[in-house]
PDB file of N, CA and C in Angstrom:
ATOM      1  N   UNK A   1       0.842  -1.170   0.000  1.00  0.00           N
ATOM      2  CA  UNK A   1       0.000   0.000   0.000  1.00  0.00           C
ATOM      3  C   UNK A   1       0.891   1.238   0.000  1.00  0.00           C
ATOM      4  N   UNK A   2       0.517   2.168  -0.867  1.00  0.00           N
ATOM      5  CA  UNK A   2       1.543   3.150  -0.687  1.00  0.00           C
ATOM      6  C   UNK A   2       1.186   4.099   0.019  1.00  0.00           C
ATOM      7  N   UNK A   3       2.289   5.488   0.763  1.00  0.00           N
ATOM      8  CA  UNK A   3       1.624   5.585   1.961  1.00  0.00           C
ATOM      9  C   UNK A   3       0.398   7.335   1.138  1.00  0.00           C
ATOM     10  N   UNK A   4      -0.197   7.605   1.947  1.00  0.00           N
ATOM     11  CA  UNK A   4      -0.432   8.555   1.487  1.00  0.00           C
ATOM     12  C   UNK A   4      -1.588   9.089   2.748  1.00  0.00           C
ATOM     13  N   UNK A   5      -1.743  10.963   2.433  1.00  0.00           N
ATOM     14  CA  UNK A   5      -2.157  11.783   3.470  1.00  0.00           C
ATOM     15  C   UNK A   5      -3.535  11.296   3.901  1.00  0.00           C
ATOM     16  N   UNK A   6      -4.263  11.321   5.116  1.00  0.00           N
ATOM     17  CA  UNK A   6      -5.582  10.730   5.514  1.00  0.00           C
ATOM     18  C   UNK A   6      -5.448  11.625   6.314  1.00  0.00           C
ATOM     19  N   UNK A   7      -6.714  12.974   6.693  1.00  0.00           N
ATOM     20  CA  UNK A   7      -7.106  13.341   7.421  1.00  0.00           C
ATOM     21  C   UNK A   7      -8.537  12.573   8.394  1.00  0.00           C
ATOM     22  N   UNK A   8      -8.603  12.917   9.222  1.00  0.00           N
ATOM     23  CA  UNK A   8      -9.556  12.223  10.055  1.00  0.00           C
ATOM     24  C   UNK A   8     -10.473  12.856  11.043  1.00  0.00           C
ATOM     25  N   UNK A   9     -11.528  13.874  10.739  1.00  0.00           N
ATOM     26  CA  UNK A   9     -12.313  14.839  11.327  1.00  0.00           C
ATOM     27  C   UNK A   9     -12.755  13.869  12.576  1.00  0.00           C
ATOM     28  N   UNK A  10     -13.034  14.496  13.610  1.00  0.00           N
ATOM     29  CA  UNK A  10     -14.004  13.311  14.435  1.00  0.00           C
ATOM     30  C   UNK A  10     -13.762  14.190  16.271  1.00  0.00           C
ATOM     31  N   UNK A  11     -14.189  13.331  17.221  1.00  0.00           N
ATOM     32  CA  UNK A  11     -14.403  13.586  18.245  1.00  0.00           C
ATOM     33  C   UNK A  11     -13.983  12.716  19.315  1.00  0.00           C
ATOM     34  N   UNK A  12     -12.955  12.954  20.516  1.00  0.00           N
ATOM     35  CA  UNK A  12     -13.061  11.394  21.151  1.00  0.00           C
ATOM     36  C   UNK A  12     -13.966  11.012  22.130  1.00  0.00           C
ATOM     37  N   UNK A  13     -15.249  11.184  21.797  1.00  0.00           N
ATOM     38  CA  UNK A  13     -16.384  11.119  22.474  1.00  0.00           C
ATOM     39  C   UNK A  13     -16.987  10.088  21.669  1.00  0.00           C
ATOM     40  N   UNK A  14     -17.235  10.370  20.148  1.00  0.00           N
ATOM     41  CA  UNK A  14     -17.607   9.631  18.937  1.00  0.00           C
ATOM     42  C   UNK A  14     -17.473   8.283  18.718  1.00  0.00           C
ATOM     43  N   UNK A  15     -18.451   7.736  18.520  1.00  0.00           N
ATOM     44  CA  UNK A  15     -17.632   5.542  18.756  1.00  0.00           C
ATOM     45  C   UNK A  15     -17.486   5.631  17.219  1.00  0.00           C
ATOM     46  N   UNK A  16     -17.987   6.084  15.755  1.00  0.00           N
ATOM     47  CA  UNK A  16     -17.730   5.885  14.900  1.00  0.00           C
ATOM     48  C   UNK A  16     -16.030   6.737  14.517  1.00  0.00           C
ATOM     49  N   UNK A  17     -15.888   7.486  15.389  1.00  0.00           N
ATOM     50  CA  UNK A  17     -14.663   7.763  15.105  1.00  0.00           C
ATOM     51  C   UNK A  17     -13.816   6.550  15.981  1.00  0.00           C
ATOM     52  N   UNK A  18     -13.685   6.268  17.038  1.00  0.00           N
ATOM     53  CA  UNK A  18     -12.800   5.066  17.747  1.00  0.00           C
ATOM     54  C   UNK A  18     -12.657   4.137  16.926  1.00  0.00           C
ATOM     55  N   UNK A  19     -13.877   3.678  16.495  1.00  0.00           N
ATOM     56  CA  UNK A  19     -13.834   2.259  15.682  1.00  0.00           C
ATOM     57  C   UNK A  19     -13.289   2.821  14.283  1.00  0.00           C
ATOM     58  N   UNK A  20     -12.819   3.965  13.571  1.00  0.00           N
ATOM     59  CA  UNK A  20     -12.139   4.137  12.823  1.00  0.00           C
ATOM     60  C   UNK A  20     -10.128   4.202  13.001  1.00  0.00           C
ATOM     61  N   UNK A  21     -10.449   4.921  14.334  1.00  0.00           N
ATOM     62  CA  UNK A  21      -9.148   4.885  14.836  1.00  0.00           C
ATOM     63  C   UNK A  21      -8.374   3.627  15.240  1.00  0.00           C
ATOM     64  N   UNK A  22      -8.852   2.864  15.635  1.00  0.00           N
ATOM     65  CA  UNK A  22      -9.205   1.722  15.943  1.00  0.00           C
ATOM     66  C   UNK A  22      -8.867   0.737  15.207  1.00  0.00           C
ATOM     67  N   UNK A  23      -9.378   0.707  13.625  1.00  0.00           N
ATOM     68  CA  UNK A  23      -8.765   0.312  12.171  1.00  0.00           C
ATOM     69  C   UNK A  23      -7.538   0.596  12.146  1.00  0.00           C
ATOM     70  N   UNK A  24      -7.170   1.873  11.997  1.00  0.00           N
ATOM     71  CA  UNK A  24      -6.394   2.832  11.679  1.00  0.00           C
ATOM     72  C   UNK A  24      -4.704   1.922  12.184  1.00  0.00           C
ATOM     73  N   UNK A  25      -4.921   2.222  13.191  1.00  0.00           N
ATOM     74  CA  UNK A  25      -3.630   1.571  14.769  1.00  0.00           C
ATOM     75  C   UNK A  25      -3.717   0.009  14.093  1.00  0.00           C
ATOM     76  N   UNK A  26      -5.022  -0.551  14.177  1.00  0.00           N
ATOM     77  CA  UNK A  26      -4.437  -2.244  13.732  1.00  0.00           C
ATOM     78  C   UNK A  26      -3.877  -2.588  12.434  1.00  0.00           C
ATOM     79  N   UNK A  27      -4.430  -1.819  11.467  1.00  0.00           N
ATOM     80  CA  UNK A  27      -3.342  -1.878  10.049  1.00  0.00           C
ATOM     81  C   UNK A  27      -2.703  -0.996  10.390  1.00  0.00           C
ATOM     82  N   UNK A  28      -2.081  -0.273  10.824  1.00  0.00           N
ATOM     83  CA  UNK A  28      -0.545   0.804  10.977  1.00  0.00           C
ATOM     84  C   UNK A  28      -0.892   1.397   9.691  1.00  0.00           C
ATOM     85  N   UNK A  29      -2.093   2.484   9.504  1.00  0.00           N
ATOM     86  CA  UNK A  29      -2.292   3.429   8.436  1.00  0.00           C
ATOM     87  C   UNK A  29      -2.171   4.508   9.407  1.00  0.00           C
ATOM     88  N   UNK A  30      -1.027   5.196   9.059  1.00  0.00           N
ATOM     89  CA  UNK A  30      -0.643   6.779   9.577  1.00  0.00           C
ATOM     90  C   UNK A  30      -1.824   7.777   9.283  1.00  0.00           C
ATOM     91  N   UNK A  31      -2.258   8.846  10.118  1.00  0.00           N
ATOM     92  CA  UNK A  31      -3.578   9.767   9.701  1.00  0.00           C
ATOM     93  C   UNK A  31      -3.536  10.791  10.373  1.00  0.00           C
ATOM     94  N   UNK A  32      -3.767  12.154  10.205  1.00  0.00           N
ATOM     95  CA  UNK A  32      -3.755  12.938  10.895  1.00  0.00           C
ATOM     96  C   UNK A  32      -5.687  12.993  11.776  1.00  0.00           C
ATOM     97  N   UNK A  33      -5.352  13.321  13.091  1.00  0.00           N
ATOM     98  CA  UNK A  33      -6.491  13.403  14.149  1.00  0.00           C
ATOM     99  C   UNK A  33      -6.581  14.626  13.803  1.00  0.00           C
ATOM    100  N   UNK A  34      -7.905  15.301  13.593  1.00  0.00           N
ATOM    101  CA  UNK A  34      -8.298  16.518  14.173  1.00  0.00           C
ATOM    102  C   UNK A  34      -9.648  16.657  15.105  1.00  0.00           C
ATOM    103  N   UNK A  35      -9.489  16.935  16.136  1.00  0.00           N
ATOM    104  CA  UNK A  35     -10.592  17.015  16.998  1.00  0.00           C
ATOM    105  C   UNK A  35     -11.279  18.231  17.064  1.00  0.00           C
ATOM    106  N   UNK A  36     -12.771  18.030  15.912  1.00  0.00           N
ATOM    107  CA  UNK A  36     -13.712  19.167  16.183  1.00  0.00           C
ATOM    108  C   UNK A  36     -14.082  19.991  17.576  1.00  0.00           C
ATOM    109  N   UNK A  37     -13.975  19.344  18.627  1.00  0.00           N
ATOM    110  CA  UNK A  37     -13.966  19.521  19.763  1.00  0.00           C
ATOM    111  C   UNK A  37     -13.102  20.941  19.908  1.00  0.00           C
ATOM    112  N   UNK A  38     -12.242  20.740  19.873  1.00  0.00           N
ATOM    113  CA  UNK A  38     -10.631  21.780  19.713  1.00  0.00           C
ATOM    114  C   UNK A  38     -10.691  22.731  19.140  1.00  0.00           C
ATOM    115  N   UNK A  39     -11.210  22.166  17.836  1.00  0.00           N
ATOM    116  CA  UNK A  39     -10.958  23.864  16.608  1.00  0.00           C
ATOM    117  C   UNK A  39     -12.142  23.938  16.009  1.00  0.00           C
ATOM    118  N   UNK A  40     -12.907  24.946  15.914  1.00  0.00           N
ATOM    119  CA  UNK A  40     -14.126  25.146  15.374  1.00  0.00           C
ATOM    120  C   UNK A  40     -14.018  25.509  13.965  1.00  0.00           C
ATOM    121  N   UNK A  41     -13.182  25.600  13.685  1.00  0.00           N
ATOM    122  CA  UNK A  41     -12.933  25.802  12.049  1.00  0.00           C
ATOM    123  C   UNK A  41     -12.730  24.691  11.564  1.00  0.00           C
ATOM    124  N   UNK A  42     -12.705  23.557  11.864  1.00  0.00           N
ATOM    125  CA  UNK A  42     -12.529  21.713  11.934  1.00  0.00           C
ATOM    126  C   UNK A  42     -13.902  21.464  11.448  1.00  0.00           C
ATOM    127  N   UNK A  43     -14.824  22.203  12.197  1.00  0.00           N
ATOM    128  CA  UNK A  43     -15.800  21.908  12.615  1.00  0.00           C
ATOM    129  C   UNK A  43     -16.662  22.540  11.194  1.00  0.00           C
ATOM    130  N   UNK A  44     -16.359  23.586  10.929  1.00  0.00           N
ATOM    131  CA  UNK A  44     -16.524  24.306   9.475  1.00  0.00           C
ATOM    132  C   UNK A  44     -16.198  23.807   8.135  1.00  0.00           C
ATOM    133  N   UNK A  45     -15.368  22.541   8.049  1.00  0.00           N
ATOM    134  CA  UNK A  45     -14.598  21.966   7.306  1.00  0.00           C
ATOM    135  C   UNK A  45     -15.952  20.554   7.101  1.00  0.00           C
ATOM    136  N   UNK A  46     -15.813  20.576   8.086  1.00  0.00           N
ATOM    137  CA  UNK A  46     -17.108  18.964   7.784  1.00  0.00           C
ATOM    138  C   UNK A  46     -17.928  19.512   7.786  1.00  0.00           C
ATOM    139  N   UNK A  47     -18.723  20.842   7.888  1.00  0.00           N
ATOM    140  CA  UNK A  47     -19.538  20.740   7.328  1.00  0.00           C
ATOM    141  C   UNK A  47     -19.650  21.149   5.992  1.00  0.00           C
ATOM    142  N   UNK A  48     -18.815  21.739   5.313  1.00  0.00           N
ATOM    143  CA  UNK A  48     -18.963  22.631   4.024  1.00  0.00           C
ATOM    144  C   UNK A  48     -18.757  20.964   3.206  1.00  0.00           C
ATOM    145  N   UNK A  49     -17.968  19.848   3.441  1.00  0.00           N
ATOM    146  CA  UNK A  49     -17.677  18.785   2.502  1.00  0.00           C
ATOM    147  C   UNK A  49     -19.344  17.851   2.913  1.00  0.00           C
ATOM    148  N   UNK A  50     -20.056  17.748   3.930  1.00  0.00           N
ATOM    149  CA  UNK A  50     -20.927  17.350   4.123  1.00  0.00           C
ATOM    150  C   UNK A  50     -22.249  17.816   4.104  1.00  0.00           C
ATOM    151  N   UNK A  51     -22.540  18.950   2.981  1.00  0.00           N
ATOM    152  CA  UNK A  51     -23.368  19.348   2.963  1.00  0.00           C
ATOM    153  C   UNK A  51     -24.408  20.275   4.104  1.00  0.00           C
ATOM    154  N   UNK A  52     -23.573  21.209   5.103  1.00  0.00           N
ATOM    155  CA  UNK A  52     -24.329  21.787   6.020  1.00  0.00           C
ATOM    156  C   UNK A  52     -24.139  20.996   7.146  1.00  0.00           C
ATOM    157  N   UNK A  53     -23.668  19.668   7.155  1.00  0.00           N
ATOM    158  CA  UNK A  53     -24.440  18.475   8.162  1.00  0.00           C
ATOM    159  C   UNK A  53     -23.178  18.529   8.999  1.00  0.00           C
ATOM    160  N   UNK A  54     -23.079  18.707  10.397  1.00  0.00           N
ATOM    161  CA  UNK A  54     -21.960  17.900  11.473  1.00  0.00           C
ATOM    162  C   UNK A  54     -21.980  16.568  11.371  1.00  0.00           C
ATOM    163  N   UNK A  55     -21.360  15.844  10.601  1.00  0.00           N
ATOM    164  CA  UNK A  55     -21.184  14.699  10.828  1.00  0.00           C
ATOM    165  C   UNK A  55     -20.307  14.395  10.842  1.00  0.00           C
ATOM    166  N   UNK A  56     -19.622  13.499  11.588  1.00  0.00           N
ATOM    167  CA  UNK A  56     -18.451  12.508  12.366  1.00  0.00           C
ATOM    168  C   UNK A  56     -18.246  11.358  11.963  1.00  0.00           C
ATOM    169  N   UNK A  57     -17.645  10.444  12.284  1.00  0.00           N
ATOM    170  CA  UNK A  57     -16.359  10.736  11.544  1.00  0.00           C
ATOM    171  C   UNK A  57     -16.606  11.084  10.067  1.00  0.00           C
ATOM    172  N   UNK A  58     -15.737  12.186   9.544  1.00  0.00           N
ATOM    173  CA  UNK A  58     -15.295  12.662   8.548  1.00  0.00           C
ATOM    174  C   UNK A  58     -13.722  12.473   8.045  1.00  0.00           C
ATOM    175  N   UNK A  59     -13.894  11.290   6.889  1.00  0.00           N
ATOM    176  CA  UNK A  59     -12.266  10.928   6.938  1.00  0.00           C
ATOM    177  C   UNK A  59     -11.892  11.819   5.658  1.00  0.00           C
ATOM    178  N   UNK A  60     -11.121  12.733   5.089  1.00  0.00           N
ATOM    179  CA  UNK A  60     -10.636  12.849   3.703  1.00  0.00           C
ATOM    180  C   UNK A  60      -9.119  12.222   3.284  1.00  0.00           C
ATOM    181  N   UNK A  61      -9.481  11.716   2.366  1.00  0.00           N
ATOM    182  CA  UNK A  61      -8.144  11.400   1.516  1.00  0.00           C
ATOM    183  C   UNK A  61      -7.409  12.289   0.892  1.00  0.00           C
ATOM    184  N   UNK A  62      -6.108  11.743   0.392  1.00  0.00           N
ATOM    185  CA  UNK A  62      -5.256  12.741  -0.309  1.00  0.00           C
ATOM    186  C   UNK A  62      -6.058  13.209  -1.379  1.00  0.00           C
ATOM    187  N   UNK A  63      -6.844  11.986  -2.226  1.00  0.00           N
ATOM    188  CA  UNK A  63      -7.234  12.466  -3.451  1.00  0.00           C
ATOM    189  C   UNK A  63      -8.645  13.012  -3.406  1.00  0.00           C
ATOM    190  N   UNK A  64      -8.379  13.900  -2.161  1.00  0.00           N
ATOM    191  CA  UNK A  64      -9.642  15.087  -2.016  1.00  0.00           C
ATOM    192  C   UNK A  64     -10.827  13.719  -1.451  1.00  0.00           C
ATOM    193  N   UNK A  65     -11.263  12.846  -1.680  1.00  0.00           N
ATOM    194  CA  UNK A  65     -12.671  11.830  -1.950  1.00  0.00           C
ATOM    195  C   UNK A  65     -12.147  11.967  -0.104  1.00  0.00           C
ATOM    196  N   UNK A  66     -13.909  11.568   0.006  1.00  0.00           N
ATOM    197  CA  UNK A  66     -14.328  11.626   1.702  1.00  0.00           C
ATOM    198  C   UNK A  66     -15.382  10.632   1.775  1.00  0.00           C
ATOM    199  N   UNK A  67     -15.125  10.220   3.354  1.00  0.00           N
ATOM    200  CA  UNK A  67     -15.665   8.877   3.587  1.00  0.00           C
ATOM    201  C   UNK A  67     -16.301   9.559   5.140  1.00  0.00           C
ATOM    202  N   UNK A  68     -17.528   9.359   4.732  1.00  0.00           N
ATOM    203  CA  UNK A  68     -18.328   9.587   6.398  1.00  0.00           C
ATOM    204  C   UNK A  68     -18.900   8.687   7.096  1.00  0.00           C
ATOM    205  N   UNK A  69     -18.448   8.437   8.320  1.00  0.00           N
ATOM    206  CA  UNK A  69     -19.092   7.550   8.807  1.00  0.00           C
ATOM    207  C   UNK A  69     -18.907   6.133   8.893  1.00  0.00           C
ATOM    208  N   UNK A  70     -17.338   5.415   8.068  1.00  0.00           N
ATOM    209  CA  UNK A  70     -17.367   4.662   7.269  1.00  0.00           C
ATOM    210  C   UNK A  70     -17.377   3.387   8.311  1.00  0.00           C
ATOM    211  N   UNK A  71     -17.723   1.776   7.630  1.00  0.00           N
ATOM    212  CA  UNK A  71     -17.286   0.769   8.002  1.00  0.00           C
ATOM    213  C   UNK A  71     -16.242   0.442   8.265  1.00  0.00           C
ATOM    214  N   UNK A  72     -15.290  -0.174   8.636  1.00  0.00           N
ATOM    215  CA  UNK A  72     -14.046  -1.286   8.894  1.00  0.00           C
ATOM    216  C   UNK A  72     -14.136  -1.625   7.359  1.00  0.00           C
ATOM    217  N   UNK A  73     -15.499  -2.250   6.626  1.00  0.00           N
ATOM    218  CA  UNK A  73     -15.316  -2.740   5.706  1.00  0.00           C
ATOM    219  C   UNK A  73     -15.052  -1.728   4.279  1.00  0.00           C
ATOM    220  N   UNK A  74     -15.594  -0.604   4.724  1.00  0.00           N
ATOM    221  CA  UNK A  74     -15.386   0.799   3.369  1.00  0.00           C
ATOM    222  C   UNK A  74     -14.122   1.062   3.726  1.00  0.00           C
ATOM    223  N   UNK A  75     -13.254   1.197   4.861  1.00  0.00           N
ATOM    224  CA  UNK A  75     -11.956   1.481   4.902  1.00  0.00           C
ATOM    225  C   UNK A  75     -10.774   0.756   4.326  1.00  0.00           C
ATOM    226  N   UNK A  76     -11.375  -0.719   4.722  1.00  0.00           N
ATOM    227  CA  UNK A  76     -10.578  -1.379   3.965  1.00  0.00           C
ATOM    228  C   UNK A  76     -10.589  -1.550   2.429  1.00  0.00           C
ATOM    229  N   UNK A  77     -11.598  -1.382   2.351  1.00  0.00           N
ATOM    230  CA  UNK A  77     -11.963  -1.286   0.533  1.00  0.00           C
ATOM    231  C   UNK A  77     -10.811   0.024   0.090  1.00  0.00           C
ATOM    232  N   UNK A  78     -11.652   1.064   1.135  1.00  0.00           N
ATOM    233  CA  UNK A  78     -10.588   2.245   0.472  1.00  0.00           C
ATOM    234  C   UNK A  78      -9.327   2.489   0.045  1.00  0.00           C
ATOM    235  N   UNK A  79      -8.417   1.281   0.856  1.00  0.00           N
ATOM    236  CA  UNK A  79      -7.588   1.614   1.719  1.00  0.00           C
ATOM    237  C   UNK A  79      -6.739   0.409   0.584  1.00  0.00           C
ATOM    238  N   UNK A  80      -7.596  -0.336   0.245  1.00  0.00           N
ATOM    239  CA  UNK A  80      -7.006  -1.712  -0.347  1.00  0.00           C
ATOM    240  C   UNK A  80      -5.907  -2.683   0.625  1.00  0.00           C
ATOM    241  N   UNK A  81      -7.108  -3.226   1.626  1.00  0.00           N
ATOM    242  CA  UNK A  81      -6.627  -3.637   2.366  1.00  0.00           C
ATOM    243  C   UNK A  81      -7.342  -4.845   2.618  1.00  0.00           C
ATOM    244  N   UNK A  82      -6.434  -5.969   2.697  1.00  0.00           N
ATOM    245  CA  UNK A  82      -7.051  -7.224   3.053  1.00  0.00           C
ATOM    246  C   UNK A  82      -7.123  -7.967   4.269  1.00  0.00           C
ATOM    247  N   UNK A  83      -7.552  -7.519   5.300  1.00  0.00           N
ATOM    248  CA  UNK A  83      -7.241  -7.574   6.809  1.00  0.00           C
ATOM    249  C   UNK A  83      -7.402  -9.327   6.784  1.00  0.00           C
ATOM    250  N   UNK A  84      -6.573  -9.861   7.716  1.00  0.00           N
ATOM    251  CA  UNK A  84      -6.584 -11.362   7.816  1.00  0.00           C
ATOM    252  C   UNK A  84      -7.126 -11.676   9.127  1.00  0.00           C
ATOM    253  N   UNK A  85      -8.160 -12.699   9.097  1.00  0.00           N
ATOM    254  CA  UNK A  85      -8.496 -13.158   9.888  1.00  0.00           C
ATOM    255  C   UNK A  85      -7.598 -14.188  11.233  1.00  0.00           C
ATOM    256  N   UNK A  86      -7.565 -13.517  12.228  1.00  0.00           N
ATOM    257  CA  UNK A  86      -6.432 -14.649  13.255  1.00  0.00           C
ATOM    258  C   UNK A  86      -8.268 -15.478  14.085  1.00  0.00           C
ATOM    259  N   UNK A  87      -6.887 -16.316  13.729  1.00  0.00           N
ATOM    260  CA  UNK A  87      -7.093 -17.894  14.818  1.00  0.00           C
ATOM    261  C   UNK A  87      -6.973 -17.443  16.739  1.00  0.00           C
ATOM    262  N   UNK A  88      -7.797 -17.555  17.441  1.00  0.00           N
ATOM    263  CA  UNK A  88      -7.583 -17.677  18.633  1.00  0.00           C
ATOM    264  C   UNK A  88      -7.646 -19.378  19.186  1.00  0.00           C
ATOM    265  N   UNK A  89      -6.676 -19.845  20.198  1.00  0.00           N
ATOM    266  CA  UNK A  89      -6.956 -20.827  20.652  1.00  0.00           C
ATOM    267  C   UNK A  89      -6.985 -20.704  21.826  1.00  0.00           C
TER     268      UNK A  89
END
């Protein structure tokens, strides 16, 4: 995978942001955090790409395209990533 910029709008209050972060840390995909919480101009940013709407998580990619809200499974799609299933015994 080659590496490239991932911003990551969100809140650490937010479970759809954790469970993105969450992804993030278990494949070792580098991303920048910004916490709407913090900067209200963050906060101005998701909404102008989301149509008016606060919505969380707000991921953007390098190549501008944005993912709201996404699955484990849209990330990995995005991301072209084939997460492997482990064995517990």
């Amino acid at each position: 995978m080659s590496q490239q910029t991932i911003k990551m709008y969100g809140a650490p209050w937010c479970p759809d942001c954790r469970r993105a972060k969450q992804f993030f840390g278990d494949q070792r995909v580098l991303y920048d955090w910004i916490n709407v919480d913090d900067n209200p101009d963050s906060m101005k940013y998701v909404e102008q790409v989301n149509g008016d709407k606060q919505i969380i998580s707000t991921i953007v990619f390098e190549n501008v395209s944005v993912l709201v809200e996404p699955t484990t499974a849209e990330l990995a799609e995005k991301l072209s990533i084939r997460p492997k299933a482990t064995r517990l015994f």
